[in-house]
C-alpha atoms as a PDB file:
ATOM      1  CA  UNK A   1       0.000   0.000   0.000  1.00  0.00           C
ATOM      2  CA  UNK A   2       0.942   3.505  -0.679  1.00  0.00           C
ATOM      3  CA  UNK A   3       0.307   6.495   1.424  1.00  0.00           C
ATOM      4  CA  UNK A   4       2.306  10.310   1.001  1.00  0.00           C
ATOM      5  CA  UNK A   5       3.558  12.734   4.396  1.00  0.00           C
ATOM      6  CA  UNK A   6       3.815  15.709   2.785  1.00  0.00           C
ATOM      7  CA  UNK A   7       4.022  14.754  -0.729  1.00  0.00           C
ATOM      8  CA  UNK A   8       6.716  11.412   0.069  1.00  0.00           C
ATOM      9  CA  UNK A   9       5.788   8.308  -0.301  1.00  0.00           C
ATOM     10  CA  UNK A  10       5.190   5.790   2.531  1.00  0.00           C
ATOM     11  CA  UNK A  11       5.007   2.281   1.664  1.00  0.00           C
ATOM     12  CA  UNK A  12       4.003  -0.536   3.679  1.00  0.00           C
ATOM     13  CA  UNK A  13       5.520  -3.458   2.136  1.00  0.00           C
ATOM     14  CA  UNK A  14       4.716  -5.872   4.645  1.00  0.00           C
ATOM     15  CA  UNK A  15       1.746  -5.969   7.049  1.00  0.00           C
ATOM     16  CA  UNK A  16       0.833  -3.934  10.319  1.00  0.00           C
ATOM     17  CA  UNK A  17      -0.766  -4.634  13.359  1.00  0.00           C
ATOM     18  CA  UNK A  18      -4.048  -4.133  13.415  1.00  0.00           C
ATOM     19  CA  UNK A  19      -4.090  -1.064  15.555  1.00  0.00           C
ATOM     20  CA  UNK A  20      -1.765   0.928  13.308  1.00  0.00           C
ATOM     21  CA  UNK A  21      -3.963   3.536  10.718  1.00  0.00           C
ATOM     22  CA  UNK A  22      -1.838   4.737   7.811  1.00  0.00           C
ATOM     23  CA  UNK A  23      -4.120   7.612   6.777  1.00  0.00           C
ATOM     24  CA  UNK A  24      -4.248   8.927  10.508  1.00  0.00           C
ATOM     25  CA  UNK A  25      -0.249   8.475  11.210  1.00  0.00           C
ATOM     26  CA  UNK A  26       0.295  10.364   7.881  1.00  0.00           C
ATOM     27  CA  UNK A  27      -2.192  13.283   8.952  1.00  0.00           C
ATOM     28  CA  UNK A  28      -0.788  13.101  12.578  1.00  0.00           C
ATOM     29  CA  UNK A  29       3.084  13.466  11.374  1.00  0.00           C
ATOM     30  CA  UNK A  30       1.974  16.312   9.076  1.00  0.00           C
ATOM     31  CA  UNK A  31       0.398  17.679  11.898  1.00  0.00           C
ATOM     32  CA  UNK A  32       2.951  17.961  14.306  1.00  0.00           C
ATOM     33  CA  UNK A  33       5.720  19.180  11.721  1.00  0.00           C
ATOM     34  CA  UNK A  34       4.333  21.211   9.251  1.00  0.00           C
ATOM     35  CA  UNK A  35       7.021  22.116   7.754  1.00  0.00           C
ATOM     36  CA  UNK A  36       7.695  20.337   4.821  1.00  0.00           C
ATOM     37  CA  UNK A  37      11.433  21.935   4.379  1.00  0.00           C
ATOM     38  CA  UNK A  38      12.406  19.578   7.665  1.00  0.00           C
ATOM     39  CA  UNK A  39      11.619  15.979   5.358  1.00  0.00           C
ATOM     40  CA  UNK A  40      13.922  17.923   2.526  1.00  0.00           C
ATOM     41  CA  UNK A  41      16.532  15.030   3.043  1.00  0.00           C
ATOM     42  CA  UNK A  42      14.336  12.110   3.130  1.00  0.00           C
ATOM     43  CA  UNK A  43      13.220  10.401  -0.619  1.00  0.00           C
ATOM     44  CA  UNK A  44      10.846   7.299   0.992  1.00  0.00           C
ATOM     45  CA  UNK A  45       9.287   5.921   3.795  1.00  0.00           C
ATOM     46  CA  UNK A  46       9.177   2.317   4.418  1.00  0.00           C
ATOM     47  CA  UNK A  47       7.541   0.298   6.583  1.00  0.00           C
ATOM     48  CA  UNK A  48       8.139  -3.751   6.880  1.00  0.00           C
ATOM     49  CA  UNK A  49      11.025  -6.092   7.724  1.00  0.00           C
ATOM     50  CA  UNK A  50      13.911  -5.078   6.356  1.00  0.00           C
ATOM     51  CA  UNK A  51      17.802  -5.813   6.521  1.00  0.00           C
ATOM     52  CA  UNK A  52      18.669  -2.193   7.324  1.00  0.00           C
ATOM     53  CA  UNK A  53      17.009  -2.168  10.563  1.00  0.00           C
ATOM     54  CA  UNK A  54      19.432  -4.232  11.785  1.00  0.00           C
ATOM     55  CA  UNK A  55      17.499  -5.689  14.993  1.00  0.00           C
ATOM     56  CA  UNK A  56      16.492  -2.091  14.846  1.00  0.00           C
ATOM     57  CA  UNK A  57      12.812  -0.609  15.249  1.00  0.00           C
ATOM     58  CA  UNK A  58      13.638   2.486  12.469  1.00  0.00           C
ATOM     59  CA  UNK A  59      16.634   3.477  10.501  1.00  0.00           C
ATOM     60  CA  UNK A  60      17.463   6.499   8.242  1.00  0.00           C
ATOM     61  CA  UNK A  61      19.821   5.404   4.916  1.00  0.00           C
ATOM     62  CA  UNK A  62      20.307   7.040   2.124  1.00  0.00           C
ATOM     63  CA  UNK A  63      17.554   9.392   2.216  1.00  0.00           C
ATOM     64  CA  UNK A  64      14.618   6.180   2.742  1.00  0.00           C
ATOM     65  CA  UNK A  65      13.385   6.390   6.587  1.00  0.00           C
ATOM     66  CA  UNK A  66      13.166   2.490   7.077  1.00  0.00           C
ATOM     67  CA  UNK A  67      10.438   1.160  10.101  1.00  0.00           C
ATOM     68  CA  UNK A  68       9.504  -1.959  11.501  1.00  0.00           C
ATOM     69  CA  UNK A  69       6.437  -3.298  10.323  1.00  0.00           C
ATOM     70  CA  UNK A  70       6.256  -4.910  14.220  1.00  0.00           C
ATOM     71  CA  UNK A  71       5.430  -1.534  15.622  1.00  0.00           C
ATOM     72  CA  UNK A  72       2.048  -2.227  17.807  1.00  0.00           C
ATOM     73  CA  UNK A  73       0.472   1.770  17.734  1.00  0.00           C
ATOM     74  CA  UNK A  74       0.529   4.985  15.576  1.00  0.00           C
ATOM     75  CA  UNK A  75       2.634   6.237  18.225  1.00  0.00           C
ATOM     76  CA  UNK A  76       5.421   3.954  18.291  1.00  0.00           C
ATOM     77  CA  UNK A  77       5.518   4.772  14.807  1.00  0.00           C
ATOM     78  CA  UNK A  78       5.392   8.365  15.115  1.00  0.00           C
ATOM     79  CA  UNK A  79       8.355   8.144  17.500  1.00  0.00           C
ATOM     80  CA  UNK A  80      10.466   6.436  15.500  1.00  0.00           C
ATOM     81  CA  UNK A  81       9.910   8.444  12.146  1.00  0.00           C
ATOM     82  CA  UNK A  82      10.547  11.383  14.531  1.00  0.00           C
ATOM     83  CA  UNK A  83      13.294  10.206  15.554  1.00  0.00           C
ATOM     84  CA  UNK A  84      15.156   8.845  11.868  1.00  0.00           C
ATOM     85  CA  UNK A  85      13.938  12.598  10.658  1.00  0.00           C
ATOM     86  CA  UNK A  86      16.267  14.162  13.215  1.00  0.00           C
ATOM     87  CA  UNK A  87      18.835  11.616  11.959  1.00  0.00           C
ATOM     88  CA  UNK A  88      18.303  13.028   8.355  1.00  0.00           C
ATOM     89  CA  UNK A  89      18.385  16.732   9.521  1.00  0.00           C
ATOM     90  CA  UNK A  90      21.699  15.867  11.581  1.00  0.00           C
ATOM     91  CA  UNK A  91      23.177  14.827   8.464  1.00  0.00           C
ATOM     92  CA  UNK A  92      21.986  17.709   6.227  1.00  0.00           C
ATOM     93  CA  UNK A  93      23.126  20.327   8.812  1.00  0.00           C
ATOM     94  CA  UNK A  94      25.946  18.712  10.541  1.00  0.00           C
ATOM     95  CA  UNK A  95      28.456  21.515   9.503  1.00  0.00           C
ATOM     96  CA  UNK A  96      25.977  23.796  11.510  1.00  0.00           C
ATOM     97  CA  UNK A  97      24.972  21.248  14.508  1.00  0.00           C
ATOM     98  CA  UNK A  98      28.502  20.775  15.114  1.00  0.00           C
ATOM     99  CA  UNK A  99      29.861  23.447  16.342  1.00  0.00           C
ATOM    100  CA  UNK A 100      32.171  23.548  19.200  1.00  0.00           C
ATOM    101  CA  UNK A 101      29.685  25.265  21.218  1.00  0.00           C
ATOM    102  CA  UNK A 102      27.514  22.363  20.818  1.00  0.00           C
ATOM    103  CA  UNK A 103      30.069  19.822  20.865  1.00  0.00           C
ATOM    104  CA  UNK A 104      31.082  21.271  24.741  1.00  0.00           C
ATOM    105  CA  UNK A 105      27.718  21.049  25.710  1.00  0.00           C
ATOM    106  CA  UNK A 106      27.330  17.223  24.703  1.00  0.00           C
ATOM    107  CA  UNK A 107      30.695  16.840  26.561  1.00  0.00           C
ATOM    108  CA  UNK A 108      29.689  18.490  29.804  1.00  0.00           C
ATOM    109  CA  UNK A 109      26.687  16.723  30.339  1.00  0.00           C
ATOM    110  CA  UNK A 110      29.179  13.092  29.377  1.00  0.00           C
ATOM    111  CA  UNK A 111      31.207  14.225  32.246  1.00  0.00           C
ATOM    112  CA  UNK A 112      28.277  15.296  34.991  1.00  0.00           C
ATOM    113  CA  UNK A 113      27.147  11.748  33.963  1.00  0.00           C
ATOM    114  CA  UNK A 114      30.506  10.636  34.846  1.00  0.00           C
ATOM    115  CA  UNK A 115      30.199  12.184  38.045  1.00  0.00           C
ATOM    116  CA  UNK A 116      27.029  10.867  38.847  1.00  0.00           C
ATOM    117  CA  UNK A 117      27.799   7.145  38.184  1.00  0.00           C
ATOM    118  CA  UNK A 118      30.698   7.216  40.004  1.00  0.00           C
ATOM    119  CA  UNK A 119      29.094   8.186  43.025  1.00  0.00           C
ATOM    120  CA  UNK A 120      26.528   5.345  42.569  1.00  0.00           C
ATOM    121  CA  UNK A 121      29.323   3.048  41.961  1.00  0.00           C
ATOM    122  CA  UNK A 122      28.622   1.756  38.353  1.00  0.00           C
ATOM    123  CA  UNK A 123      32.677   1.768  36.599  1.00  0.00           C
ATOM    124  CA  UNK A 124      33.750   2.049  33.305  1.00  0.00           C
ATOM    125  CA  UNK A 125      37.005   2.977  31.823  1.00  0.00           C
ATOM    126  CA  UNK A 126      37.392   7.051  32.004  1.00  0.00           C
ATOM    127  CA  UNK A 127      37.774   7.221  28.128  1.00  0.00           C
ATOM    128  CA  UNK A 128      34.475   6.118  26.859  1.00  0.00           C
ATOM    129  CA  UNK A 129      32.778   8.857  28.468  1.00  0.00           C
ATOM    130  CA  UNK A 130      35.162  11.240  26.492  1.00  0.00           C
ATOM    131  CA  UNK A 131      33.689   9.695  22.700  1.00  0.00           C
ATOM    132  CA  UNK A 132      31.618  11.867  21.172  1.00  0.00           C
ATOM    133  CA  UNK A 133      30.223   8.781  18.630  1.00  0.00           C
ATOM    134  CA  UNK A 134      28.510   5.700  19.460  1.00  0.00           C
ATOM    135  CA  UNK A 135      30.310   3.324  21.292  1.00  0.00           C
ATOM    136  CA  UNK A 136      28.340  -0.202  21.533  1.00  0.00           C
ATOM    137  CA  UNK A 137      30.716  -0.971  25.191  1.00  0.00           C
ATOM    138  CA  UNK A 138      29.384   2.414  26.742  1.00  0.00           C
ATOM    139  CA  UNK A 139      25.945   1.426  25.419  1.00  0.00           C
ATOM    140  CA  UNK A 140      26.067  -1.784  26.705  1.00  0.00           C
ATOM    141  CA  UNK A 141      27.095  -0.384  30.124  1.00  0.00           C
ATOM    142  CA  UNK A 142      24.225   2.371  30.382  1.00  0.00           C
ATOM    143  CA  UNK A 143      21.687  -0.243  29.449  1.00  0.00           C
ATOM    144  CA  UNK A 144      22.721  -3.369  31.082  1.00  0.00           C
ATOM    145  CA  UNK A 145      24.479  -2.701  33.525  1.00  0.00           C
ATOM    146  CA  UNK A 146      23.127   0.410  34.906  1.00  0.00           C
ATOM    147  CA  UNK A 147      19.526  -0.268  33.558  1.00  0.00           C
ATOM    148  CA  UNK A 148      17.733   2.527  31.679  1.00  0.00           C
ATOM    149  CA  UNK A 149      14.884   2.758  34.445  1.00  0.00           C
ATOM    150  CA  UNK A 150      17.338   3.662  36.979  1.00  0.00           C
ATOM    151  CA  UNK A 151      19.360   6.163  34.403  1.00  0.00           C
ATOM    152  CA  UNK A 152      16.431   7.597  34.002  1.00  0.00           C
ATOM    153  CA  UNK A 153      15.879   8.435  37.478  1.00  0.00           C
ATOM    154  CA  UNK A 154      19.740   9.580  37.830  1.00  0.00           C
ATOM    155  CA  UNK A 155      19.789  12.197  34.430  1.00  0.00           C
ATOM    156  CA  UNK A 156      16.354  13.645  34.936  1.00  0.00           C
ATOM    157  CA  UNK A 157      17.394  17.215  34.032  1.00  0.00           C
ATOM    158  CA  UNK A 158      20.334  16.785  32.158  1.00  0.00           C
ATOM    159  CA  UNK A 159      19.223  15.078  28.869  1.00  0.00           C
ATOM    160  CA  UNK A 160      16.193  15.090  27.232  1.00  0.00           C
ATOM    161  CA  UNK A 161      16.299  10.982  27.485  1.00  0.00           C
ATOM    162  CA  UNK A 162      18.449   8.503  28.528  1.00  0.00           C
ATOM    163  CA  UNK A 163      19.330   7.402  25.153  1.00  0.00           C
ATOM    164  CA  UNK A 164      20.815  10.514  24.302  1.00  0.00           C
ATOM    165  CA  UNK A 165      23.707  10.092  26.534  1.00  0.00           C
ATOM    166  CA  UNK A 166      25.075   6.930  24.176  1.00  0.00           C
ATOM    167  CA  UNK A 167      26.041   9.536  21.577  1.00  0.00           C
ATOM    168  CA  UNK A 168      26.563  13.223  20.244  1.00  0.00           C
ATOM    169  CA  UNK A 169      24.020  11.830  17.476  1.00  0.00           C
ATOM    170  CA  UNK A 170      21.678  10.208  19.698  1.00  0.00           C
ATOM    171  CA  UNK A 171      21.591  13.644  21.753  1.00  0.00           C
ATOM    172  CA  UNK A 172      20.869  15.408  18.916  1.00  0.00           C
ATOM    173  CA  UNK A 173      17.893  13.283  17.838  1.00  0.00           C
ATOM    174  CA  UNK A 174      16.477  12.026  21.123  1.00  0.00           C
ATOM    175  CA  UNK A 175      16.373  16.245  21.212  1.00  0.00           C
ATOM    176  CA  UNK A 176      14.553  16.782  18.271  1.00  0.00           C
ATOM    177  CA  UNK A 177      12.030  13.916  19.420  1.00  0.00           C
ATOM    178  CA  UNK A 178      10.846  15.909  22.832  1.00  0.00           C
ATOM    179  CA  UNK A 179      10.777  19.245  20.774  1.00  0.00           C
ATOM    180  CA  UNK A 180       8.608  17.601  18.163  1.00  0.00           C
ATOM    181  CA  UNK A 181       6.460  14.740  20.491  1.00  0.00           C
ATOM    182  CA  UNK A 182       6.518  16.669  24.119  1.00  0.00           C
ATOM    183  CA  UNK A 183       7.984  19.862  25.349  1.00  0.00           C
ATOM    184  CA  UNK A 184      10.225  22.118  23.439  1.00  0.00           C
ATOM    185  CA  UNK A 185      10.887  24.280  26.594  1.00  0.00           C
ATOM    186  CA  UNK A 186      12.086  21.566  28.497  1.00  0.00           C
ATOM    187  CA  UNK A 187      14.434  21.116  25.781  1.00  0.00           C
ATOM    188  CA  UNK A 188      15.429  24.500  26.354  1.00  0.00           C
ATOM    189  CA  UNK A 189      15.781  24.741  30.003  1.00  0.00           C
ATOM    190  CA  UNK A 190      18.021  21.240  29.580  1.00  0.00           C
ATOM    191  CA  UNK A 191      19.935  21.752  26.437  1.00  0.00           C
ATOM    192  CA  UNK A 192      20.009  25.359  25.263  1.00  0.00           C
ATOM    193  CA  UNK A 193      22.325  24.859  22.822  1.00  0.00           C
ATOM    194  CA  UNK A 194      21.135  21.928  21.125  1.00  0.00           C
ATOM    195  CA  UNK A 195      17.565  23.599  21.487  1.00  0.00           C
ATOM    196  CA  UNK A 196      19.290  26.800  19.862  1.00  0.00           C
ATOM    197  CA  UNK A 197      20.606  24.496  16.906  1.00  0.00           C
ATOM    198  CA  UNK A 198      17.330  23.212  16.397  1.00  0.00           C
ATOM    199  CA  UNK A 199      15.439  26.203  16.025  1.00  0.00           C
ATOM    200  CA  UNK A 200      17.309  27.104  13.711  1.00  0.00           C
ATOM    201  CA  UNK A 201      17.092  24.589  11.493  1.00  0.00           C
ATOM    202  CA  UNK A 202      12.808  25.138  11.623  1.00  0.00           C
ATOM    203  CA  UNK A 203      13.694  28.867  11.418  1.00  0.00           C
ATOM    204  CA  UNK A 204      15.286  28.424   8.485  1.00  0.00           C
END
């Protein structure tokens, strides 16, 4: 089947649950970013099983937003397209995202989460909280070992999610997401660069 957000094809190549409504996720995404400029780097949607999720719910390659065809509701869906978007805007503006003021910013929040875990005794190796790219050792330690629940709990205030502390890319886009899905001043108040960045980028 073959549905359009904002004039780009969707197509569900293999079937949904039975909750999910194309027509009213398309209308709901359009709804929530109207501005069509933001989906200038993405070609496709697709939703189904596909190779380049890789065990993935969503991933954004070469301008198609891929999404698992195993998503239950409209809004699991909406989160992850979201979510790739911000992916596809990080790579069409990365010369302006990156900037050192935003680059410090990701880095002082790695090392007041450094300071926190230390003082609740969860260890890892200094240097992986100084990578600014994803690191699947430092992911396995937030989410394992420390438990995303509990992380939760310990960075209320100082990212938007937990996720976003895996990566200067995943802090970018788990950014965009609470802008976009819940509360752009609390973006603000947490992250006023990255909020800065991003409005921006709709300003533009």
């Amino acid at each position: 089947m073959e549905y359009y957000i904002h004039n780009i094809p969707l197509f569900v190549v293999d079937e949904v649950n039975e909750s999910v409504s194309m027509p009213e996720l398309c209308q709901e995404i359009e709804n929530l970013i109207p501005q069509e400029s933001l989906f200038s780097n993405v070609d496709v949607f697709y939703i189904g099983n596909f190779k380049e999720l890789k065990n993935h719910n969503a991933a954004f390659s070469n301008g198609a937003i891929y999404i698992s065809n195993k998503e239950s509701t409209n809004a699991d869906l909406i989160e992850d397209i979201v979510h790739e978007l911000a992916h596809s805007l990080e790579q069409a503006f990365s010369g302006h995202i990156y900037s050192d003021e935003f680059i410090n910013e990701f880095k002082s929040k790695r090392r007041a989460l450094k300071r926190i875990l230390d003082s609740e005794g969860y260890k890892i190796n200094s240097m992986f909280y100084d990578y600014t790219e994803y690191n699947k050792k430092f992911d396995d330690f937030l989410s394992n070992k420390v438990g995303y629940p509990k992380l939760l709990n310990l960075t209320r205030g100082l990212f938007a999610s937990p996720y976003g502390a895996t990566s200067i890319r995943e802090y970018f886009a788990n950014g965009f997401e609470k802008y976009v899905l819940d509360n752009p001043s609390s973006v603000e108040q947490i992250s006023p660069v990255l909020y800065r960045k991003m409005q921006e980028i709709i300003d533009a």
